[in-house]
N, C-alpha and C. Protein backbone atom coordinates (compact mmCIF):
# COMPACT_ATOMS: atom_id res chain seq x y z
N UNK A 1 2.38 -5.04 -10.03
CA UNK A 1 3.59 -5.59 -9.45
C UNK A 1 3.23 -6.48 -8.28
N UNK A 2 3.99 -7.68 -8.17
CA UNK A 2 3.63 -8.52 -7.31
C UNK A 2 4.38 -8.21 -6.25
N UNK A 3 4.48 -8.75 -4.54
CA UNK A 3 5.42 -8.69 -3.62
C UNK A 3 6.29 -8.57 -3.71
N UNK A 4 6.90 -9.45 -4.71
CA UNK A 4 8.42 -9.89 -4.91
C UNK A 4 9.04 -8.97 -5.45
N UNK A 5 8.13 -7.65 -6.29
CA UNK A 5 8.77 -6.43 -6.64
C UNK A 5 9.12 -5.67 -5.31
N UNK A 6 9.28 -5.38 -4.17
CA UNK A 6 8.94 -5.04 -3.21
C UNK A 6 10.22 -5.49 -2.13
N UNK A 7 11.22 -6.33 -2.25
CA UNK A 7 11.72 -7.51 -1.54
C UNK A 7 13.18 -6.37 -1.75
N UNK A 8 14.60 -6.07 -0.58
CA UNK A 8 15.09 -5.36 -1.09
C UNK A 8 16.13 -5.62 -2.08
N UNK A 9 16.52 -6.38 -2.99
CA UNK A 9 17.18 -7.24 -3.68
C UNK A 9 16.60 -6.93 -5.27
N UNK A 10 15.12 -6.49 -5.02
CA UNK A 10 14.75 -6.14 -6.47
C UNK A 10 14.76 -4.64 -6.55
N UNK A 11 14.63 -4.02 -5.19
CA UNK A 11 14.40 -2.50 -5.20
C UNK A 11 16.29 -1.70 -5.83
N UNK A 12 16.84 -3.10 -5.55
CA UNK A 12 18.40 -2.29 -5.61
C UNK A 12 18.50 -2.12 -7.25
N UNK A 13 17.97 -2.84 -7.76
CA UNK A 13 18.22 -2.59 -8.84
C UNK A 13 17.19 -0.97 -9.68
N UNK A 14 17.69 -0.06 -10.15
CA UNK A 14 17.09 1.17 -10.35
C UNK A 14 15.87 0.86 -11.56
N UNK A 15 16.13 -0.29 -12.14
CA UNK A 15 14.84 -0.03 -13.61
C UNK A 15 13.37 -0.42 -12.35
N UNK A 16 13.75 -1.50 -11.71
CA UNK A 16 12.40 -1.93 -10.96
C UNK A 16 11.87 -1.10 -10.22
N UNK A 17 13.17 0.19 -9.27
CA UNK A 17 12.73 1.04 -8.86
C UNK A 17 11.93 2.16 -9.38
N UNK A 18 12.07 2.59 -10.59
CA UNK A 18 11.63 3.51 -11.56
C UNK A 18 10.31 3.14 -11.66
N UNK A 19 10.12 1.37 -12.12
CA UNK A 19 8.88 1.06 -12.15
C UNK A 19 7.88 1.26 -11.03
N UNK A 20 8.17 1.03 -9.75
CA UNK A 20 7.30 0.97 -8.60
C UNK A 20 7.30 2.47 -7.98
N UNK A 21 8.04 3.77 -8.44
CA UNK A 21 8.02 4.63 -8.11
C UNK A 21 7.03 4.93 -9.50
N UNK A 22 6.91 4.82 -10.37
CA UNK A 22 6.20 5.48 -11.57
C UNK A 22 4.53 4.81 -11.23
N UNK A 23 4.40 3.55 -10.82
CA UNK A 23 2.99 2.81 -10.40
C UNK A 23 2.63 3.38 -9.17
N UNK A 24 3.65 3.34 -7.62
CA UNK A 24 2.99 3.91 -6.82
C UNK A 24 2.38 5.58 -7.05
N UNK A 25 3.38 6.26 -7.30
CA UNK A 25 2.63 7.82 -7.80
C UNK A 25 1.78 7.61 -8.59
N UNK A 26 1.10 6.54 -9.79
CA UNK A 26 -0.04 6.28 -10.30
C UNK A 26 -1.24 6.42 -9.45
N UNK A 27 -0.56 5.31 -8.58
CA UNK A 27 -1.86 4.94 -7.81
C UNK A 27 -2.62 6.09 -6.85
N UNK A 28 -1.71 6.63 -6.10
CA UNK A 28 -1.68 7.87 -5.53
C UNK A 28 -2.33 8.62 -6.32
N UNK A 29 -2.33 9.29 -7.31
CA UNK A 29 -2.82 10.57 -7.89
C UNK A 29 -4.01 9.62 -8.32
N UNK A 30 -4.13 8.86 -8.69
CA UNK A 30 -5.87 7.97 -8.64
C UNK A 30 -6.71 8.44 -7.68
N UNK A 31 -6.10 8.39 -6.27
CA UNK A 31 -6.83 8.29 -4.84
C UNK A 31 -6.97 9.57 -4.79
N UNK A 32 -6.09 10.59 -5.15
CA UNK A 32 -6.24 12.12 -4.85
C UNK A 32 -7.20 12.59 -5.06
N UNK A 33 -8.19 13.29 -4.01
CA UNK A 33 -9.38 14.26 -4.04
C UNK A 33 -8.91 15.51 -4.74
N UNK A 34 -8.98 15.87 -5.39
CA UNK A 34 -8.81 16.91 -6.39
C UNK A 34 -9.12 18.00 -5.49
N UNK A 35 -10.17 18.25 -4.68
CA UNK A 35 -10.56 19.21 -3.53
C UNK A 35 -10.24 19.24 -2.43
N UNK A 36 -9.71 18.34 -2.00
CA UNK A 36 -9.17 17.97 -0.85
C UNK A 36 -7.48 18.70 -0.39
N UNK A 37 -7.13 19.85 0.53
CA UNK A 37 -5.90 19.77 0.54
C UNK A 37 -4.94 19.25 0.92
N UNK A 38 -5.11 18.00 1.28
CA UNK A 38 -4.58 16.92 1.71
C UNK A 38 -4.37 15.99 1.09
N UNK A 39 -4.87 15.78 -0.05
CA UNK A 39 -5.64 14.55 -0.56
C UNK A 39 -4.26 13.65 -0.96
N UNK A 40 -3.09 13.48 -1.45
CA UNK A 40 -2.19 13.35 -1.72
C UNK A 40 -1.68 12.38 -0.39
N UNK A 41 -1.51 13.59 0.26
CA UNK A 41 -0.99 12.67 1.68
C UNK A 41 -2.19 11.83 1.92
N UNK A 42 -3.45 12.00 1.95
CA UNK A 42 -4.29 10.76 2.87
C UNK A 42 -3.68 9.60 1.65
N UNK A 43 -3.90 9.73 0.25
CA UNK A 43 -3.67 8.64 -0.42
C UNK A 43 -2.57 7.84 -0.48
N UNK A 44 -1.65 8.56 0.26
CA UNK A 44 -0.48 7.83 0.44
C UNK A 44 -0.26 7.27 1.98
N UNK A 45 -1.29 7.65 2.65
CA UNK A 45 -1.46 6.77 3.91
C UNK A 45 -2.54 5.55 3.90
N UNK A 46 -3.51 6.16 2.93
CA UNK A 46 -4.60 4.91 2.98
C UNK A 46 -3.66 3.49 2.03
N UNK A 47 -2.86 4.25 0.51
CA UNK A 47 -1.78 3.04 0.10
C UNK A 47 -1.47 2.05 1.17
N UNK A 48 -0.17 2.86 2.16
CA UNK A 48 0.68 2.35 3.41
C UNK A 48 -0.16 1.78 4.20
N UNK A 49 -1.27 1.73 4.31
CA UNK A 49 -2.36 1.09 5.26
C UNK A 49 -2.73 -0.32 4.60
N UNK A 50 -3.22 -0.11 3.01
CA UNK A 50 -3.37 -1.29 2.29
C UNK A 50 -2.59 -2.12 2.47
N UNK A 51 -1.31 -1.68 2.04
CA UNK A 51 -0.35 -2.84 1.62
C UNK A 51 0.32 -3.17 2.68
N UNK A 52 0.41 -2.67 4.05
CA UNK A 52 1.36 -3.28 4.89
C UNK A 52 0.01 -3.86 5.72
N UNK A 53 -1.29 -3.84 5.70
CA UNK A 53 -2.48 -4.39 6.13
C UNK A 53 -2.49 -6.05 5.83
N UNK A 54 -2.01 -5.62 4.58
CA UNK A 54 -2.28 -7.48 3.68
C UNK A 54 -1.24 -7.62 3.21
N UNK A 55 -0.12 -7.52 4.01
CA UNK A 55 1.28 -8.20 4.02
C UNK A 55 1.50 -8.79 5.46
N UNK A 56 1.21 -7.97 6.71
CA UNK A 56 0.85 -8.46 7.69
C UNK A 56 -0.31 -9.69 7.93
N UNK A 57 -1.08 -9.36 7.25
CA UNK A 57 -2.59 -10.62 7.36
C UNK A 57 -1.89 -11.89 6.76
N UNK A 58 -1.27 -11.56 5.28
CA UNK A 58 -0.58 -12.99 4.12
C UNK A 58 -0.03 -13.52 5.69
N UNK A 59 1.00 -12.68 6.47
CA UNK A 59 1.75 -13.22 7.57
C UNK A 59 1.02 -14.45 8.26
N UNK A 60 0.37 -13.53 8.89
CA UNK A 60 -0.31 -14.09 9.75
C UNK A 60 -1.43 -15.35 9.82
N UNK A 61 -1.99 -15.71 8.22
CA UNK A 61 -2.46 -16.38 7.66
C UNK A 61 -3.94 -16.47 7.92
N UNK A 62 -5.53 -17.78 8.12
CA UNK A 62 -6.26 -17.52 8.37
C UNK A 62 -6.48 -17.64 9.69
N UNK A 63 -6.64 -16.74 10.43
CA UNK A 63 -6.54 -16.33 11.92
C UNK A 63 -7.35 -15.09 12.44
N UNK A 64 -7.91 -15.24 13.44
CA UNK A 64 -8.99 -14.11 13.99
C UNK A 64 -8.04 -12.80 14.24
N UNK A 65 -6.82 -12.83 14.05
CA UNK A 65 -6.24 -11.87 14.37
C UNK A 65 -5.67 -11.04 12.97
N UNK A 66 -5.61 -11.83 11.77
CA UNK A 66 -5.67 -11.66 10.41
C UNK A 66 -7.03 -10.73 10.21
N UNK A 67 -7.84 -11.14 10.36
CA UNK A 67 -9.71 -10.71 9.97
C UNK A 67 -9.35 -9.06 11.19
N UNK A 68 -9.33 -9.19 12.11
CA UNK A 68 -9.10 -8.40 13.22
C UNK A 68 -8.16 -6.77 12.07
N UNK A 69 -7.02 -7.66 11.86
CA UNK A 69 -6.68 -6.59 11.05
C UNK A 69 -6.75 -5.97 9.83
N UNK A 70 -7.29 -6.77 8.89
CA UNK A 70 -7.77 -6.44 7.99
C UNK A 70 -8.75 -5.39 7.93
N UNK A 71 -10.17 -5.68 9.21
CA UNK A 71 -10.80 -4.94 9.60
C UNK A 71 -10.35 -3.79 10.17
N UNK A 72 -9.64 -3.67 11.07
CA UNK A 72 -9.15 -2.24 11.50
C UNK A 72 -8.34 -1.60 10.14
N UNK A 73 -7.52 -1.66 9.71
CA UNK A 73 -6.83 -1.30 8.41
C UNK A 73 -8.40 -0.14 7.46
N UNK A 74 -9.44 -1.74 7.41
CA UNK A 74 -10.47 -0.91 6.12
C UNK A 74 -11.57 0.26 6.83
N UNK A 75 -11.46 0.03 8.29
CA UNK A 75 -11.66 1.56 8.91
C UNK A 75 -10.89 2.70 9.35
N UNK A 76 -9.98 2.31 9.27
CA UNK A 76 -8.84 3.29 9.12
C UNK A 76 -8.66 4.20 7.93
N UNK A 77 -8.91 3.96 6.99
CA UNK A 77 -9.16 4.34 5.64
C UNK A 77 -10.43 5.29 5.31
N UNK A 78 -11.08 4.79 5.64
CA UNK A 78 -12.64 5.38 5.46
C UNK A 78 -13.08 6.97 5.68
């Protein structure tokens, strides 16, 4: 799903929602440490880290403060 799935105008509608609720819990249980009792929640913070990381950067465009965050974001994660 691209951005524009994401925008609230597409979320109102329930089939798109179904879709991005059925992909994000995909993605999530991907990231899940199976051993981990957490693992669920970190993957749904490292997600929220991704995508509002490089929605903020698209913002911000090519700029030392773009790179700046990108970088903090992919140690944040780690």
């Amino acid at each position: 799903l691209g951005p524009a799935a994401y925008t609230d105008e597409a979320l109102a509608d329930p089939r798109i929602r179904a879709v991005v609720v059925e992909h994000l819990d995909a993605w999530a249980n991907a990231l899940t440490a199976p051993d981990e009792p957490d693992g669920r929640r970190h993957a749904l913070a490292a997600i929220s880290t991704m995508v509002g990381a490089l929605t903020l950067a698209r913002a911000l465009g090519q700029t030392p403060l773009s790179d700046e965050l990108l970088a903090a974001a992919k140690a944040a994660i780690r």
